[in-house]
PDB file of N, CA and C in Angstrom:
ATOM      1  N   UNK A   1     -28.990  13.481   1.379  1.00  0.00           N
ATOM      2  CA  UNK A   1     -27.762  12.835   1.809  1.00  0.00           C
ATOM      3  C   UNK A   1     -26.734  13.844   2.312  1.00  0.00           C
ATOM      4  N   UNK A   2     -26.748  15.054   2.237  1.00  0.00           N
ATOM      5  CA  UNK A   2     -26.021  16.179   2.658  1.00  0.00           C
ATOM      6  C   UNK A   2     -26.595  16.947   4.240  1.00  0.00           C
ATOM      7  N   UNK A   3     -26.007  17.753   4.918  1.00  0.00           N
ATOM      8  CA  UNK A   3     -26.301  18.254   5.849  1.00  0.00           C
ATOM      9  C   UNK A   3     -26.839  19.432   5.520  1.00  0.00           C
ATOM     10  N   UNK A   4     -28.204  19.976   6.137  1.00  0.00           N
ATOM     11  CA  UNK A   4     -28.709  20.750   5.724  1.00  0.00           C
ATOM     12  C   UNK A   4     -28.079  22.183   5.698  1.00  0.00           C
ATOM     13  N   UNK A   5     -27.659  22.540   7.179  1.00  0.00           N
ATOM     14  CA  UNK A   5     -26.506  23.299   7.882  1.00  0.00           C
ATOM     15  C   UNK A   5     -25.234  23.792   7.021  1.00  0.00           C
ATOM     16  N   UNK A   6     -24.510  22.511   6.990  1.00  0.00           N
ATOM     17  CA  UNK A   6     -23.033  22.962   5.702  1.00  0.00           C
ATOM     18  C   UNK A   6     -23.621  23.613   4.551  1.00  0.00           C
ATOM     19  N   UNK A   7     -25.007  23.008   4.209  1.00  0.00           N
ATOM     20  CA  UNK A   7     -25.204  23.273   2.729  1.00  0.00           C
ATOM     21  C   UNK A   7     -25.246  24.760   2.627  1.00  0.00           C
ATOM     22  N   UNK A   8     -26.584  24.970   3.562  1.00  0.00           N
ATOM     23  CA  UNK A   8     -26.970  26.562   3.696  1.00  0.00           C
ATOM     24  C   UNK A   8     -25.650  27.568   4.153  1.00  0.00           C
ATOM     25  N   UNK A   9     -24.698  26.887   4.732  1.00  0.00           N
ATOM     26  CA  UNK A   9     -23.535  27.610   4.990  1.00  0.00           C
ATOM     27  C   UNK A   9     -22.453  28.224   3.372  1.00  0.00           C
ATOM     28  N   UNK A  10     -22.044  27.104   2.649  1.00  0.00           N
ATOM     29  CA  UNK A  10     -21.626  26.369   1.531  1.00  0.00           C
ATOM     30  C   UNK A  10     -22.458  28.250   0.348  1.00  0.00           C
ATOM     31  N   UNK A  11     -23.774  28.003   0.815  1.00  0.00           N
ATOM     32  CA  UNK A  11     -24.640  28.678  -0.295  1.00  0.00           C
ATOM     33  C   UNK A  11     -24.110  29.955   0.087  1.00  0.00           C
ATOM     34  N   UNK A  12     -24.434  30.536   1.644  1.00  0.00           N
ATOM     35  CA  UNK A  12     -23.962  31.856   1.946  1.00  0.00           C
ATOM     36  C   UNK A  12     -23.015  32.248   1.575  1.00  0.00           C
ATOM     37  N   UNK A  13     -21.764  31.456   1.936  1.00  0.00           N
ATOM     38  CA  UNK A  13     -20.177  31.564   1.717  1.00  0.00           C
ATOM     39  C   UNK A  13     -20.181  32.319   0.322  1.00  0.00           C
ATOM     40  N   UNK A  14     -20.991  31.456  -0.914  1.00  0.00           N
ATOM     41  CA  UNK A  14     -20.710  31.310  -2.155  1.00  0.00           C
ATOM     42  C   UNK A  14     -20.974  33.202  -2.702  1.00  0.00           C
ATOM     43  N   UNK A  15     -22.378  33.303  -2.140  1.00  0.00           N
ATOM     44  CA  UNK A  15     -23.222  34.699  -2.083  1.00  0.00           C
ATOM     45  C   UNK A  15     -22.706  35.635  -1.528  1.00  0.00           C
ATOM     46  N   UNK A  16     -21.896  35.567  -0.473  1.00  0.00           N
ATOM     47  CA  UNK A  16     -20.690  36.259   0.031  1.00  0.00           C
ATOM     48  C   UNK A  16     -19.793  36.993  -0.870  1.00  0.00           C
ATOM     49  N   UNK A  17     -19.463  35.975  -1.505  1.00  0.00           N
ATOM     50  CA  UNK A  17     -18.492  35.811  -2.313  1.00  0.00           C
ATOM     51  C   UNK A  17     -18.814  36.967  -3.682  1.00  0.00           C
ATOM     52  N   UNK A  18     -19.739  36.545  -4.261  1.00  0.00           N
ATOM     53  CA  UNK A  18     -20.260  36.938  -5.269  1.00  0.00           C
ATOM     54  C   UNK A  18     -20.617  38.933  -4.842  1.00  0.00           C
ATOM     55  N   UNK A  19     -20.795  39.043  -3.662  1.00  0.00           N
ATOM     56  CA  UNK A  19     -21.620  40.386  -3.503  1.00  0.00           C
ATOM     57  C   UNK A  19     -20.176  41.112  -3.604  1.00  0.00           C
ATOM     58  N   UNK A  20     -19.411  40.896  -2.447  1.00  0.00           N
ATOM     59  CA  UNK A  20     -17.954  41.165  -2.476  1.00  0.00           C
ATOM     60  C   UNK A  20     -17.130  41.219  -3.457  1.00  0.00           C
ATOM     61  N   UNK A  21     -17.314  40.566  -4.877  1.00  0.00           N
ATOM     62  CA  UNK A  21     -16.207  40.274  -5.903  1.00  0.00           C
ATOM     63  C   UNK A  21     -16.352  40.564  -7.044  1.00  0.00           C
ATOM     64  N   UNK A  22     -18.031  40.239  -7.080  1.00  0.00           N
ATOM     65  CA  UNK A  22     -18.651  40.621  -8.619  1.00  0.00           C
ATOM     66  C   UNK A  22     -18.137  41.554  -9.064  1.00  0.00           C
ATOM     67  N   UNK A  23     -18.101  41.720 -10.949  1.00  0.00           N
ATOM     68  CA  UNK A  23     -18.033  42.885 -11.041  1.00  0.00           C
ATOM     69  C   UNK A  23     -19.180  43.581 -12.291  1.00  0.00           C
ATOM     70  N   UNK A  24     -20.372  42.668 -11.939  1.00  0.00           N
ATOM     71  CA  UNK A  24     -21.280  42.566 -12.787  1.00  0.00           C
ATOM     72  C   UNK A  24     -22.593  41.269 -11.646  1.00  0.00           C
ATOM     73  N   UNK A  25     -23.576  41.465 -13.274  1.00  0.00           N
ATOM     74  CA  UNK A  25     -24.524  40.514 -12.714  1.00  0.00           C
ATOM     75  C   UNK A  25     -24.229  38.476 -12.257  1.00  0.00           C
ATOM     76  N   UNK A  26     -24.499  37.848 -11.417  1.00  0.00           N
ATOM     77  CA  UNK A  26     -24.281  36.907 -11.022  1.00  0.00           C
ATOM     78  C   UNK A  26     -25.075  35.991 -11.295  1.00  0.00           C
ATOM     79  N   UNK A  27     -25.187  35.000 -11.811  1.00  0.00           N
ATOM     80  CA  UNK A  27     -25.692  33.588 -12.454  1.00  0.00           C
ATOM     81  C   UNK A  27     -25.347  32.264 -11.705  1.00  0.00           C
ATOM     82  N   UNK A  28     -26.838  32.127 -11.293  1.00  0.00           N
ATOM     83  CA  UNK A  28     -26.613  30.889 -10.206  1.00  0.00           C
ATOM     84  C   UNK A  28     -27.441  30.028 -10.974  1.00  0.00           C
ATOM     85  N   UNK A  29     -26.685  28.333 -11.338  1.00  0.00           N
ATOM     86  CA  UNK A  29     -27.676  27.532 -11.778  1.00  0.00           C
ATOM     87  C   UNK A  29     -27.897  26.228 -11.065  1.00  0.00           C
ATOM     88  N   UNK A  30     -28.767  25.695 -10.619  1.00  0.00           N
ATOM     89  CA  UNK A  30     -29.152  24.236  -9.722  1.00  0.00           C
ATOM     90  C   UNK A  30     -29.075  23.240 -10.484  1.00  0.00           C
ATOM     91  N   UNK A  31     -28.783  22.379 -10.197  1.00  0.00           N
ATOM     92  CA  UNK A  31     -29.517  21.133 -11.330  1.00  0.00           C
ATOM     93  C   UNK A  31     -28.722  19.739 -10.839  1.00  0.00           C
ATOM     94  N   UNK A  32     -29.532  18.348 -11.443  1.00  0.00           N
ATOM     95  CA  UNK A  32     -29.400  17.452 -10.950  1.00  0.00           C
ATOM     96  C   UNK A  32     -28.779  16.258 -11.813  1.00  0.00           C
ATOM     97  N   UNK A  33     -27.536  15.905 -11.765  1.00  0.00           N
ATOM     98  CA  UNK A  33     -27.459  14.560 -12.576  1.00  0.00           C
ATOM     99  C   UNK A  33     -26.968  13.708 -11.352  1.00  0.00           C
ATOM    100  N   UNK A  34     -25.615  12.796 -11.605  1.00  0.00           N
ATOM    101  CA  UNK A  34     -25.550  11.644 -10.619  1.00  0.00           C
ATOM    102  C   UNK A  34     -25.035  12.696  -8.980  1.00  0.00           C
ATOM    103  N   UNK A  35     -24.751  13.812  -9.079  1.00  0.00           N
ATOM    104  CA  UNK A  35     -25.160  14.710  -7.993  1.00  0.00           C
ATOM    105  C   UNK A  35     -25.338  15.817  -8.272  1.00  0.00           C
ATOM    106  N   UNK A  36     -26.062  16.307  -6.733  1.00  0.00           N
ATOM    107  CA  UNK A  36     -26.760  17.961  -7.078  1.00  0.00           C
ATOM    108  C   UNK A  36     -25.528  18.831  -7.244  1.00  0.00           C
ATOM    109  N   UNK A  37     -25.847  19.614  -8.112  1.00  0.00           N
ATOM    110  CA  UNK A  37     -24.883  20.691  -8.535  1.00  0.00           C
ATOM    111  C   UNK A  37     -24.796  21.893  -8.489  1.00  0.00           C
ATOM    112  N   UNK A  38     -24.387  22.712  -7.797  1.00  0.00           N
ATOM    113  CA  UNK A  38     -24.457  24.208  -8.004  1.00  0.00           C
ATOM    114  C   UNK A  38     -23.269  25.306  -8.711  1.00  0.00           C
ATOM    115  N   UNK A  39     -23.866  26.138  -9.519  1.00  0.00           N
ATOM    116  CA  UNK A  39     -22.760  26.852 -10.233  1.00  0.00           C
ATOM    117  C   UNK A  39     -22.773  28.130  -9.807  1.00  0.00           C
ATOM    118  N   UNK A  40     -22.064  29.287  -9.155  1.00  0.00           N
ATOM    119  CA  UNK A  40     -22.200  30.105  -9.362  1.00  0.00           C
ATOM    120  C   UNK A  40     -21.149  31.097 -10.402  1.00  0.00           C
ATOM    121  N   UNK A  41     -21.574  31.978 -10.842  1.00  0.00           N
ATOM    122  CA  UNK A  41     -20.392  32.338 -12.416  1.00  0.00           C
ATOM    123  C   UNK A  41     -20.779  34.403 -12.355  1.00  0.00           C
ATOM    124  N   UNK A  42     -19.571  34.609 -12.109  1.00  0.00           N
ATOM    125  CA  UNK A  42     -19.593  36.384 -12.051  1.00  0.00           C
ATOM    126  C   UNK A  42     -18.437  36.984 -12.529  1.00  0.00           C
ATOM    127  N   UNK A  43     -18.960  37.878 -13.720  1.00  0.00           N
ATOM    128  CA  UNK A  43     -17.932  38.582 -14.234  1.00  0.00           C
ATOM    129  C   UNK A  43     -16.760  39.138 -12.929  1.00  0.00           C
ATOM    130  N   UNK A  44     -15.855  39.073 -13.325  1.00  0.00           N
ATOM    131  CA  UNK A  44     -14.650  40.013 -12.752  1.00  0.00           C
ATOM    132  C   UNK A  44     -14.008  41.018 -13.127  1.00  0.00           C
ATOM    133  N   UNK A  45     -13.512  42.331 -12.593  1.00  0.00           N
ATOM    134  CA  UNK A  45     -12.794  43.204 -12.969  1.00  0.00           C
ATOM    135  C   UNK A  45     -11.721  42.639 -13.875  1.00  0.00           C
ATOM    136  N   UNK A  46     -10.860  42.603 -13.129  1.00  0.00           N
ATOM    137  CA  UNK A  46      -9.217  42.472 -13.483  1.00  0.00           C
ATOM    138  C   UNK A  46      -9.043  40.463 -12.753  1.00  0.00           C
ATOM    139  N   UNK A  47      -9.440  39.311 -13.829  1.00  0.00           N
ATOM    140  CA  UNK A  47      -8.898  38.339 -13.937  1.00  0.00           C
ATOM    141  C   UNK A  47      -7.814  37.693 -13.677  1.00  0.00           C
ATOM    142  N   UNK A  48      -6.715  38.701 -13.856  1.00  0.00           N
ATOM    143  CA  UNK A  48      -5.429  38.310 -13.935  1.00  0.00           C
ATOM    144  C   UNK A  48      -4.942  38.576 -12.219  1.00  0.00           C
ATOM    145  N   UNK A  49      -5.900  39.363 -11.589  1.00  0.00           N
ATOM    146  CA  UNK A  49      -5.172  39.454 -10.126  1.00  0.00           C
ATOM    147  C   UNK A  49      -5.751  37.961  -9.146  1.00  0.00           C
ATOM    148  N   UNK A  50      -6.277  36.933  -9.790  1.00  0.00           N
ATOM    149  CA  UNK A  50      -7.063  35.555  -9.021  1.00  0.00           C
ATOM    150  C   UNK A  50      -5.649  34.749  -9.697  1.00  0.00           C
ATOM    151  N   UNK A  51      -5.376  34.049  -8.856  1.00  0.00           N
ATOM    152  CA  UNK A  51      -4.591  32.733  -9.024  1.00  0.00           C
ATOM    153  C   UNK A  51      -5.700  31.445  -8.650  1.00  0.00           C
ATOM    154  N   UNK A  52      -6.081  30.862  -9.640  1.00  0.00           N
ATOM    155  CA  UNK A  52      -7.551  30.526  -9.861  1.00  0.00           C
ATOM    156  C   UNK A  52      -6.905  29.090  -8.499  1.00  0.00           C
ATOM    157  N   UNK A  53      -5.021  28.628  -8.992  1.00  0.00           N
ATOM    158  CA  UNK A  53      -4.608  27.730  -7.630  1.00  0.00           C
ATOM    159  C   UNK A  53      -4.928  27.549  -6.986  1.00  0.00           C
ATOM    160  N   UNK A  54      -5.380  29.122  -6.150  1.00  0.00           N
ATOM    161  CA  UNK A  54      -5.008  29.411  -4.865  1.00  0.00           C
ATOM    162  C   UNK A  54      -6.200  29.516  -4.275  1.00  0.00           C
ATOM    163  N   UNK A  55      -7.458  29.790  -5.297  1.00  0.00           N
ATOM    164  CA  UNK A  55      -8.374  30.587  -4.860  1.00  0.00           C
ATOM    165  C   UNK A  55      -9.149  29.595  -3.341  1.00  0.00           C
ATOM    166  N   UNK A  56      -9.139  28.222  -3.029  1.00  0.00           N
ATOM    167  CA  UNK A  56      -9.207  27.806  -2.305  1.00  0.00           C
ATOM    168  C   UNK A  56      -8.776  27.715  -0.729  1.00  0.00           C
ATOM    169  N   UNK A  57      -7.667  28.151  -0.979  1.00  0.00           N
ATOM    170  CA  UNK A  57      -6.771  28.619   0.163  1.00  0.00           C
ATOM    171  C   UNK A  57      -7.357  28.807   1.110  1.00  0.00           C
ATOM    172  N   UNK A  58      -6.500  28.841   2.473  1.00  0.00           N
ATOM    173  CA  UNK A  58      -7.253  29.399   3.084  1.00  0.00           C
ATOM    174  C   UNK A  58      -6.242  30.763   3.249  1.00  0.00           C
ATOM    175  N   UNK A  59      -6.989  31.636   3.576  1.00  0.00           N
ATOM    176  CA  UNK A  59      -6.418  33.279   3.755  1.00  0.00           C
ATOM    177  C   UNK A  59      -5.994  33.747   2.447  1.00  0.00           C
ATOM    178  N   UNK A  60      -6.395  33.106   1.261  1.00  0.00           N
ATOM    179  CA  UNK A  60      -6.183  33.677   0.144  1.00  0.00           C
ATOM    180  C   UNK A  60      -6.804  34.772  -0.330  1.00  0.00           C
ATOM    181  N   UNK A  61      -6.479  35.824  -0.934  1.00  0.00           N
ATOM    182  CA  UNK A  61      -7.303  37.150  -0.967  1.00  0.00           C
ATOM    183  C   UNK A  61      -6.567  37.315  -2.659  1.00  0.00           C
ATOM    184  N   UNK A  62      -7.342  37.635  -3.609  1.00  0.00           N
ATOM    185  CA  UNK A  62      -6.895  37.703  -4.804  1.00  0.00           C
ATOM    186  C   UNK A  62      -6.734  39.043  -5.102  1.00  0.00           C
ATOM    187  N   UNK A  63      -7.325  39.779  -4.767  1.00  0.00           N
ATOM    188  CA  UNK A  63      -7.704  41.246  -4.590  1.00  0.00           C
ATOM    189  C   UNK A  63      -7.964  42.180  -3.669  1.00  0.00           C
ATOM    190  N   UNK A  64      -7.112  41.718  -3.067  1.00  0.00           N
ATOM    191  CA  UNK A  64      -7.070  42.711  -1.432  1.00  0.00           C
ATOM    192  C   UNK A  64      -6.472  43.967  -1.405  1.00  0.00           C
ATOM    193  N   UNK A  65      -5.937  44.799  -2.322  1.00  0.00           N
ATOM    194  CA  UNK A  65      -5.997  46.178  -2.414  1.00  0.00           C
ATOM    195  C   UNK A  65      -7.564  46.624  -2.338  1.00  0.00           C
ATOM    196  N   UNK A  66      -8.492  46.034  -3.325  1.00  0.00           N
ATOM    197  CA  UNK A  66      -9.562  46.629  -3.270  1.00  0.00           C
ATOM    198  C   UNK A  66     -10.992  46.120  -2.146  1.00  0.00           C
ATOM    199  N   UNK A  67     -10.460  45.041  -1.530  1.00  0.00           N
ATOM    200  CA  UNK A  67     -11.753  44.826  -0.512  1.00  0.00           C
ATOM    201  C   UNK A  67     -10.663  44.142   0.791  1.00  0.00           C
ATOM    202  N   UNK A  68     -12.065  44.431   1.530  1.00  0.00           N
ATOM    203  CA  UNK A  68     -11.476  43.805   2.855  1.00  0.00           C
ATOM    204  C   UNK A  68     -11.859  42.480   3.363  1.00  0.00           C
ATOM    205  N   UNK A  69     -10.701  41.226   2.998  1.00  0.00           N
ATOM    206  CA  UNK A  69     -11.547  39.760   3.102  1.00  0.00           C
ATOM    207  C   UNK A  69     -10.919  39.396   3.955  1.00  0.00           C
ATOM    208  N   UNK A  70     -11.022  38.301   4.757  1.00  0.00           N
ATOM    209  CA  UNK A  70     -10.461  37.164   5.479  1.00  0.00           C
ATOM    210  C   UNK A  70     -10.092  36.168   4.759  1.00  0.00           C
ATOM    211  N   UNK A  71     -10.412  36.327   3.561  1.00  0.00           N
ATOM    212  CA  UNK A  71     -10.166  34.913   2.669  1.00  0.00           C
ATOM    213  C   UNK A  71     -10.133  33.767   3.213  1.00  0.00           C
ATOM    214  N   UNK A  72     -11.816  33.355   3.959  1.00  0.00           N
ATOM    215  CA  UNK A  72     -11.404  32.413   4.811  1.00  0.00           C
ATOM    216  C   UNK A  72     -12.832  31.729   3.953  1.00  0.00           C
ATOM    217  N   UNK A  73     -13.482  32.906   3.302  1.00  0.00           N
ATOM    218  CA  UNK A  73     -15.055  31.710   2.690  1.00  0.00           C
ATOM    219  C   UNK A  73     -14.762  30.723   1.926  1.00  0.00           C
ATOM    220  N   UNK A  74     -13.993  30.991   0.890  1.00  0.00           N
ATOM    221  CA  UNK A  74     -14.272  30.019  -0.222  1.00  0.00           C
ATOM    222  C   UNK A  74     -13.079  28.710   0.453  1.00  0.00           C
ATOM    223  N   UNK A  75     -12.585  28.784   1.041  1.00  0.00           N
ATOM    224  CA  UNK A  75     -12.087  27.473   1.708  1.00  0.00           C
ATOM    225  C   UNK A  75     -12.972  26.598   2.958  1.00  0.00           C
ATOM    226  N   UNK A  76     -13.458  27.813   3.340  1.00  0.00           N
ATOM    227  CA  UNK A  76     -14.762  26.864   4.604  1.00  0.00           C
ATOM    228  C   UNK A  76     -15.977  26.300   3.031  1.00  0.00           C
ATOM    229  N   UNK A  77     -16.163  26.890   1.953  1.00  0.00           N
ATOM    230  CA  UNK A  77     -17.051  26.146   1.076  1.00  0.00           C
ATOM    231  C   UNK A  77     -16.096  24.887   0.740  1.00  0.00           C
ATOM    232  N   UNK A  78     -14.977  24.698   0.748  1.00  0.00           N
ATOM    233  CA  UNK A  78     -14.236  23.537   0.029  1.00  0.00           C
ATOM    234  C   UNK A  78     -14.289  22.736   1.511  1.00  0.00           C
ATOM    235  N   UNK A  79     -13.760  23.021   2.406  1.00  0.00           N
ATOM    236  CA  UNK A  79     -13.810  22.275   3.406  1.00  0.00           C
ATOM    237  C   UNK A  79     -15.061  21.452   3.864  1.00  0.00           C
ATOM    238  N   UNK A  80     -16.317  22.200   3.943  1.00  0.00           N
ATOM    239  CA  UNK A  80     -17.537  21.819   3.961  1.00  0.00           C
ATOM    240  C   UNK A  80     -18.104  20.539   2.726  1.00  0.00           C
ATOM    241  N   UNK A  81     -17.994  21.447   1.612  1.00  0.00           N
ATOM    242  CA  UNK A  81     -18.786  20.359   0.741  1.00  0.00           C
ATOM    243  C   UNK A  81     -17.868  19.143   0.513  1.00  0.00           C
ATOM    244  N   UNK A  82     -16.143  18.985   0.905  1.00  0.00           N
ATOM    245  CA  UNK A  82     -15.421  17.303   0.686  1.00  0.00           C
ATOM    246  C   UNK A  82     -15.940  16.537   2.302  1.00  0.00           C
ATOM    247  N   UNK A  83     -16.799  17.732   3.643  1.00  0.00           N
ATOM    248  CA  UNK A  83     -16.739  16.824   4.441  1.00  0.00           C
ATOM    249  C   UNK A  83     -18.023  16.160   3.945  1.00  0.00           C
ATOM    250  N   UNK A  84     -19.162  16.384   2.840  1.00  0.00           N
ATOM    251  CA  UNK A  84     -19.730  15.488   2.638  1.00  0.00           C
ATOM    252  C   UNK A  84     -19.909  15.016   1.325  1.00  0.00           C
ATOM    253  N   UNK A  85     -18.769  14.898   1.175  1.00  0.00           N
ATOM    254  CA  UNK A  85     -18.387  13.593   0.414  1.00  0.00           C
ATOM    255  C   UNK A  85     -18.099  14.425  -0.750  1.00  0.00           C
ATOM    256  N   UNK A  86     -18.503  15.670  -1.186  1.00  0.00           N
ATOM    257  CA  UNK A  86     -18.892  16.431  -2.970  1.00  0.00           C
ATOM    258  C   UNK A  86     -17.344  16.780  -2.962  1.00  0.00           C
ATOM    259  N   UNK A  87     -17.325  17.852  -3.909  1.00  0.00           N
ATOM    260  CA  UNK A  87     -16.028  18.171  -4.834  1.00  0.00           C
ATOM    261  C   UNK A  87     -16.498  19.711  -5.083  1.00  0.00           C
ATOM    262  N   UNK A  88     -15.483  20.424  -4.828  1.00  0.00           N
ATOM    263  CA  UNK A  88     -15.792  22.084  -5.660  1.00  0.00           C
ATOM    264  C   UNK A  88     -14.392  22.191  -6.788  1.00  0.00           C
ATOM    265  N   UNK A  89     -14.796  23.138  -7.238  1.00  0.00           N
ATOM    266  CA  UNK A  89     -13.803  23.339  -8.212  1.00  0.00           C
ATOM    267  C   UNK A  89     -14.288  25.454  -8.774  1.00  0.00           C
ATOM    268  N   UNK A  90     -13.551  25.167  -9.384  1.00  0.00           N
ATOM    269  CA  UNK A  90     -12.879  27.289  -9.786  1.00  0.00           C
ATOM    270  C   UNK A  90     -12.387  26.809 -11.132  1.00  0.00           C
ATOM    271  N   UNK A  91     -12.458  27.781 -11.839  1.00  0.00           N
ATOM    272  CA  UNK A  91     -12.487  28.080 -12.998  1.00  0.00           C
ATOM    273  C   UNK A  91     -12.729  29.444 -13.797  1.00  0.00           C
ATOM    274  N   UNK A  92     -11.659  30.118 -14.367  1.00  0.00           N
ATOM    275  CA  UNK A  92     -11.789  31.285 -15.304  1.00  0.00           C
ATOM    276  C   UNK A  92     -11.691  31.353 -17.112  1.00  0.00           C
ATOM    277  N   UNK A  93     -13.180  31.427 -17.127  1.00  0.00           N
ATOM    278  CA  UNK A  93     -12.522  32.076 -19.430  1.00  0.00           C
ATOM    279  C   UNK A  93     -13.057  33.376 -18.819  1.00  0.00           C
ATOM    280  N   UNK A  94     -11.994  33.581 -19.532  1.00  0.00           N
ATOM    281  CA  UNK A  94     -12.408  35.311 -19.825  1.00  0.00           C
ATOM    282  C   UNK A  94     -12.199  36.011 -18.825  1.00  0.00           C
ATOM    283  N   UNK A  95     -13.429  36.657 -18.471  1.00  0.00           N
ATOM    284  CA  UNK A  95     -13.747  37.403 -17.441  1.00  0.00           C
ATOM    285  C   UNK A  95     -14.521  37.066 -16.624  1.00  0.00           C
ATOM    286  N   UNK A  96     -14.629  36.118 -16.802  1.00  0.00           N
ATOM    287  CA  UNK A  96     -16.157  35.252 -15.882  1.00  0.00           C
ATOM    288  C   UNK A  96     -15.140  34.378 -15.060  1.00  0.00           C
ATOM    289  N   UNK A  97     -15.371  34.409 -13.597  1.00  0.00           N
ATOM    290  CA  UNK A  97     -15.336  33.649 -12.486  1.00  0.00           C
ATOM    291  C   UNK A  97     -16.852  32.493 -12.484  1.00  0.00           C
ATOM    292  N   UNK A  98     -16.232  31.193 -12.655  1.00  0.00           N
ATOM    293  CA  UNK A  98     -16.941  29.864 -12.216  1.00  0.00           C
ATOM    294  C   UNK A  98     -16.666  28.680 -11.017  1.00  0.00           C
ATOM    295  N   UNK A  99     -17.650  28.859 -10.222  1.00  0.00           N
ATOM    296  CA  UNK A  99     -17.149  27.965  -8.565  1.00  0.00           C
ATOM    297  C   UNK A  99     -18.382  27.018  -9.182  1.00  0.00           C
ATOM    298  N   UNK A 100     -18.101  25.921  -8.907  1.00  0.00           N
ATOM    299  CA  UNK A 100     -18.900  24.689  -9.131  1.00  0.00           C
ATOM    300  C   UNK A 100     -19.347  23.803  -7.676  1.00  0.00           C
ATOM    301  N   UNK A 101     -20.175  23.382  -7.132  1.00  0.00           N
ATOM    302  CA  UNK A 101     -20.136  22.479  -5.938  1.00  0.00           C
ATOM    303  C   UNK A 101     -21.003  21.885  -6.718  1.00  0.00           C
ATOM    304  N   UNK A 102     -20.584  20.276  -5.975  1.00  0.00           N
ATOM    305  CA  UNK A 102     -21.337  19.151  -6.412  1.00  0.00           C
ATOM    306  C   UNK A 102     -21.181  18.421  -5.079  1.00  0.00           C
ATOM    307  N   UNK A 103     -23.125  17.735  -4.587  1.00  0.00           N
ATOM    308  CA  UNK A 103     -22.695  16.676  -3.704  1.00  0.00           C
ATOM    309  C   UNK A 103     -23.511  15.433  -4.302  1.00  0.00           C
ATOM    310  N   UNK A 104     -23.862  14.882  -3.407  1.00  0.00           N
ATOM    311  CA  UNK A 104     -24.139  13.454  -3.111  1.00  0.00           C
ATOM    312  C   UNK A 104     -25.804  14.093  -3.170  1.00  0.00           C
ATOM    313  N   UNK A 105     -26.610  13.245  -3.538  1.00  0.00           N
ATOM    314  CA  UNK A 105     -27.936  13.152  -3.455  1.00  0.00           C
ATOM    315  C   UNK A 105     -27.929  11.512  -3.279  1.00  0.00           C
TER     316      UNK A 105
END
């Protein structure tokens, strides 16, 4: 029920994300209830420099002293997965960064 295209886009963005930000190993989990779900979850340096708000934004950069972003992925992933129909969401305990996508199956 999803576009194959956004999805594989959606996934890159996410992996993007993760290579660029991590500050440790990265944990990706699949799985299926009333929609498909993807988690990805990566330790972070310094927590406190993400405004977990914002992190959607577009041109948001949480940590742009130390890398060079466009802060344009993780909003083309939000933009993408509500145009079909799903929901993302962000989330921090600790030190662990959690991006959630969920669509439609």
């Amino acid at each position: 029920m999803v576009d194959k295209e956004m999805t594989i886009r959606i996934i890159q963005n996410l992996i993007r994300n993760c290579i660029a930000h991590s500050a440790g190993d990265v944990t990706v989990k699949v799985f299926k209830k009333d929609m498909a779900v993807i988690i990805f979850k990566n330790p972070l340096e310094n927590h406190k420099e993400i405004n977990i708000e914002r992190i959607f934004d577009r041109f948001y950069v949480g940590d742009s002293l130390r890398h060079k972003s466009t802060g344009l992925g993780l909003s083309i992933v939000k933009l993408l997965t509500e145009e079909q129909r799903g929901n993302v969401g962000a989330d921090i305990q600790g030190n662990m960064l959690q991006i959630k996508v969920s669509l439609p199956v």
